[in-house]
Protein backbone atom coordinates (compact mmCIF):
# COMPACT_ATOMS: atom_id res chain seq x y z
CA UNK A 1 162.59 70.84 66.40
CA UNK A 2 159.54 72.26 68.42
CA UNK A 3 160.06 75.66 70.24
CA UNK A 4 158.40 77.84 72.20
CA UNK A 5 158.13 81.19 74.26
CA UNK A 6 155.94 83.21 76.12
CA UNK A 7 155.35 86.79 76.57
CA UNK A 8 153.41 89.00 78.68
CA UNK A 9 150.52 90.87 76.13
CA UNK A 10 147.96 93.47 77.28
CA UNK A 11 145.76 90.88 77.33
CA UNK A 12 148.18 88.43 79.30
CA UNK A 13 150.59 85.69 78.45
CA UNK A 14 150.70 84.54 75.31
CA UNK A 15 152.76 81.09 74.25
CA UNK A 16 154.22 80.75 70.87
CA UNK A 17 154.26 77.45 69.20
CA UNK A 18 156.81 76.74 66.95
CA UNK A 19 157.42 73.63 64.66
CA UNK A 20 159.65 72.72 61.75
CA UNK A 21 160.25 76.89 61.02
CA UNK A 22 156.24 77.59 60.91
CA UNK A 23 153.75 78.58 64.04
CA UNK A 24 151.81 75.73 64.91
CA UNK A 25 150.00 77.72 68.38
CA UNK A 26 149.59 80.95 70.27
CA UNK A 27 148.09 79.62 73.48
CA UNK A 28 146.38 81.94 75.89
CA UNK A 29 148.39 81.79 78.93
CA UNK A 30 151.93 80.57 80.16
CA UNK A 31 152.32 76.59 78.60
CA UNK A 32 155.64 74.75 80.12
CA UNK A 33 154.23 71.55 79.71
CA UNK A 34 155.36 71.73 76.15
CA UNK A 35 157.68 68.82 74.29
CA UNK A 36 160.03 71.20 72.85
CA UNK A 37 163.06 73.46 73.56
CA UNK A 38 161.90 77.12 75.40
CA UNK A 39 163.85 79.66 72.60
CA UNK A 40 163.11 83.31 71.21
CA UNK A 41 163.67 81.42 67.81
CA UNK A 42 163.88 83.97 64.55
CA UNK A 43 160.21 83.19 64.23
CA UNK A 44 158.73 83.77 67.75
CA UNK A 45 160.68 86.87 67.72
CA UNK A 46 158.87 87.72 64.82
CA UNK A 47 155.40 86.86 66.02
CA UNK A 48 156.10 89.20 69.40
CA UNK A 49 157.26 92.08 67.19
CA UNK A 50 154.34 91.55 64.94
CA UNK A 51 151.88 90.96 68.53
CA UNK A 52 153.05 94.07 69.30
CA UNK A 53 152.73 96.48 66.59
CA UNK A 54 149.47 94.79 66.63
CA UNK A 55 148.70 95.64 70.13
CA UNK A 56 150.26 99.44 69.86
CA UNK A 57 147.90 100.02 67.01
CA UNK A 58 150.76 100.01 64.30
CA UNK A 59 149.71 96.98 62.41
CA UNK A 60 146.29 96.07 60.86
CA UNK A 61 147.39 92.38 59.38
CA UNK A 62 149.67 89.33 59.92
CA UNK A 63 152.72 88.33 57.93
CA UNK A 64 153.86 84.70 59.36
CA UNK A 65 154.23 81.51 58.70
CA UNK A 66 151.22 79.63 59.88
CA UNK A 67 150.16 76.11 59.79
CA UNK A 68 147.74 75.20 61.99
CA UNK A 69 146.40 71.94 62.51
CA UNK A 70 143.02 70.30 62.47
CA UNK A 71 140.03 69.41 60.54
CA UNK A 72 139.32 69.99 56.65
CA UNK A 73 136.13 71.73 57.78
CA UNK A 74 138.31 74.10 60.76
CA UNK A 75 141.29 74.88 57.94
CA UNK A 76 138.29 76.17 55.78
CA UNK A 77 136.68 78.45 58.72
CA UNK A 78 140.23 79.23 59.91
CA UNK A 79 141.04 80.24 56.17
CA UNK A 80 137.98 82.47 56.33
CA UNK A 81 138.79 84.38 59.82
CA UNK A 82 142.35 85.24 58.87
CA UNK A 83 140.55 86.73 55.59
CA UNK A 84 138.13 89.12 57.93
CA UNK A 85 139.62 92.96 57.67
CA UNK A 86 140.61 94.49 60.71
CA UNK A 87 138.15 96.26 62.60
CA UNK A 88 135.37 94.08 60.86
CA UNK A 89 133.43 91.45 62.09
CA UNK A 90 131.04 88.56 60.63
CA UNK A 91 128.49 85.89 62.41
CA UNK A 92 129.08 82.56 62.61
CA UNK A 93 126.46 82.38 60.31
CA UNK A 94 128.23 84.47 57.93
CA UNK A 95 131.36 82.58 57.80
CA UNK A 96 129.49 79.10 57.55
CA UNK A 97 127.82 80.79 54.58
CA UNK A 98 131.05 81.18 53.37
CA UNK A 99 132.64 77.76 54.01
CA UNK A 100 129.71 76.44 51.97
CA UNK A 101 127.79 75.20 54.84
CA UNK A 102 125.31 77.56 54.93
CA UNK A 103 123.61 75.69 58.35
CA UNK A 104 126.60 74.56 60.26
CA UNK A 105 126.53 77.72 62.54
CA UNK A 106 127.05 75.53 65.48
CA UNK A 107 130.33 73.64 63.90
CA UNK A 108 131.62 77.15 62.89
CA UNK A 109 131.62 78.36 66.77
CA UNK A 110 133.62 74.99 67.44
CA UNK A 111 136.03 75.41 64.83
CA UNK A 112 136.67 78.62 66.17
CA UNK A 113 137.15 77.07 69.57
CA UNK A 114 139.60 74.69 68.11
CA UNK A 115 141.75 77.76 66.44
CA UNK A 116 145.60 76.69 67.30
CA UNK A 117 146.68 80.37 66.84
CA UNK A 118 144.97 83.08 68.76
CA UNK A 119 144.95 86.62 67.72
CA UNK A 120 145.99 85.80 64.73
CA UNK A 121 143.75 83.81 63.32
CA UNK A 122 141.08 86.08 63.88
CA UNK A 123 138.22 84.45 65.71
CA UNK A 124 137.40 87.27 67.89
CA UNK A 125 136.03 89.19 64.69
CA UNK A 126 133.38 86.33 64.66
CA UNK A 127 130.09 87.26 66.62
CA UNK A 128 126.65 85.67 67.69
CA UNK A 129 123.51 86.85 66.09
CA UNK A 130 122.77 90.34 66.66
CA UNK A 131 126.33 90.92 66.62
CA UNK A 132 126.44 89.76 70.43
CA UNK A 133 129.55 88.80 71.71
CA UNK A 134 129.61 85.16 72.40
CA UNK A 135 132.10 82.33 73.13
CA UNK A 136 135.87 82.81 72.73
CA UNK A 137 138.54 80.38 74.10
CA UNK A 138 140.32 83.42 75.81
CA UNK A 139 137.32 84.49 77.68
CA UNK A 140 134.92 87.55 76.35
CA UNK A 141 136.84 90.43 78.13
CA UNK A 142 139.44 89.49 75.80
CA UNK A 143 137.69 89.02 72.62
CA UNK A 144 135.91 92.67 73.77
CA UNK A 145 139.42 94.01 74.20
CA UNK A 146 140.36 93.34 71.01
CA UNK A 147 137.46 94.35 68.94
CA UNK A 148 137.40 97.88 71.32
CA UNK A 149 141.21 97.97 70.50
CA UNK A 150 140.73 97.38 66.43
CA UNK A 151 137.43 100.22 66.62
CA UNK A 152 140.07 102.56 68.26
CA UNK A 153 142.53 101.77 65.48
CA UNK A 154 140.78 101.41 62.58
CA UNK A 155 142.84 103.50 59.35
CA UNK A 156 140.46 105.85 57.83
CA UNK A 157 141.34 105.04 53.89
């Protein structure tokens, strides 16, 4: 059974995707056009706890269960993002270096487009050459909120 909620975020709604006990989305914005029941289900409640720890500057990583959906090539660059540290950021011609396709720069940036869970899967830690901030399905002010927010919050170990 699909289910889903949304929840006002500091950088503005946020929908919550879940299917068969794993998160499938977080969608920028309010989504009712969903096929599914609207429930706080145990874990949506636990992605908005998580969101905000996240967002008070209490939690540096993600524990959920993800499964996001889409191309061999986007599981690989989405594998890579959730790997970047927080407070960190790579290229997109860092992470295709890392996927193994050292020149598909350009497919990296879509792949990020295509990322079913926002925030999460960390695709606003991926910048443009020169480490300008380019392209984010959320819209730049929030991809600079939430590298300014991880800078501010960076643990000094």
């Amino acid at each position: 059974m699909r289910s889903y909620y949304s929840y006002n975020t500091p950088i503005g709604y946020l929908t919550i995707i879940e299917d068969k006990n794993c998160i499938t989305n977080i969608e920028f914005g309010l989504n009712s056009n969903i096929d599914g029941k609207k429930e706080e289900t145990h874990n949506i409640l636990m992605v908005e706890k998580q969101l905000n720890e996240y967002f008070n500057g209490s939690r540096f990583s993600f524990n959920l269960p993800l499964r996001p959906t889409g191309t061999e090539f986007q599981n690989k660059v989405w594998n890579v993002l959730i790997k970047i540290p927080y407070g960190e950021t790579r290229s997109y011609k860092e992470i295709a270096i890392e996927v193994g396709s050292p020149k598909a720069s350009r497919a990296v940036g879509m792949a990020c487009n295509k990322n079913p869970i926002a925030v999460v899967i960390a695709c606003h830690r991926v910048l443009g050459i020169n480490k300008k901030l380019v392209g984010y399905a959320g819209g730049l002010d929030k991809k600079d909120f939430l590298l300014t927010l991880e800078k501010r919050n960076k643990p000094i170990c």
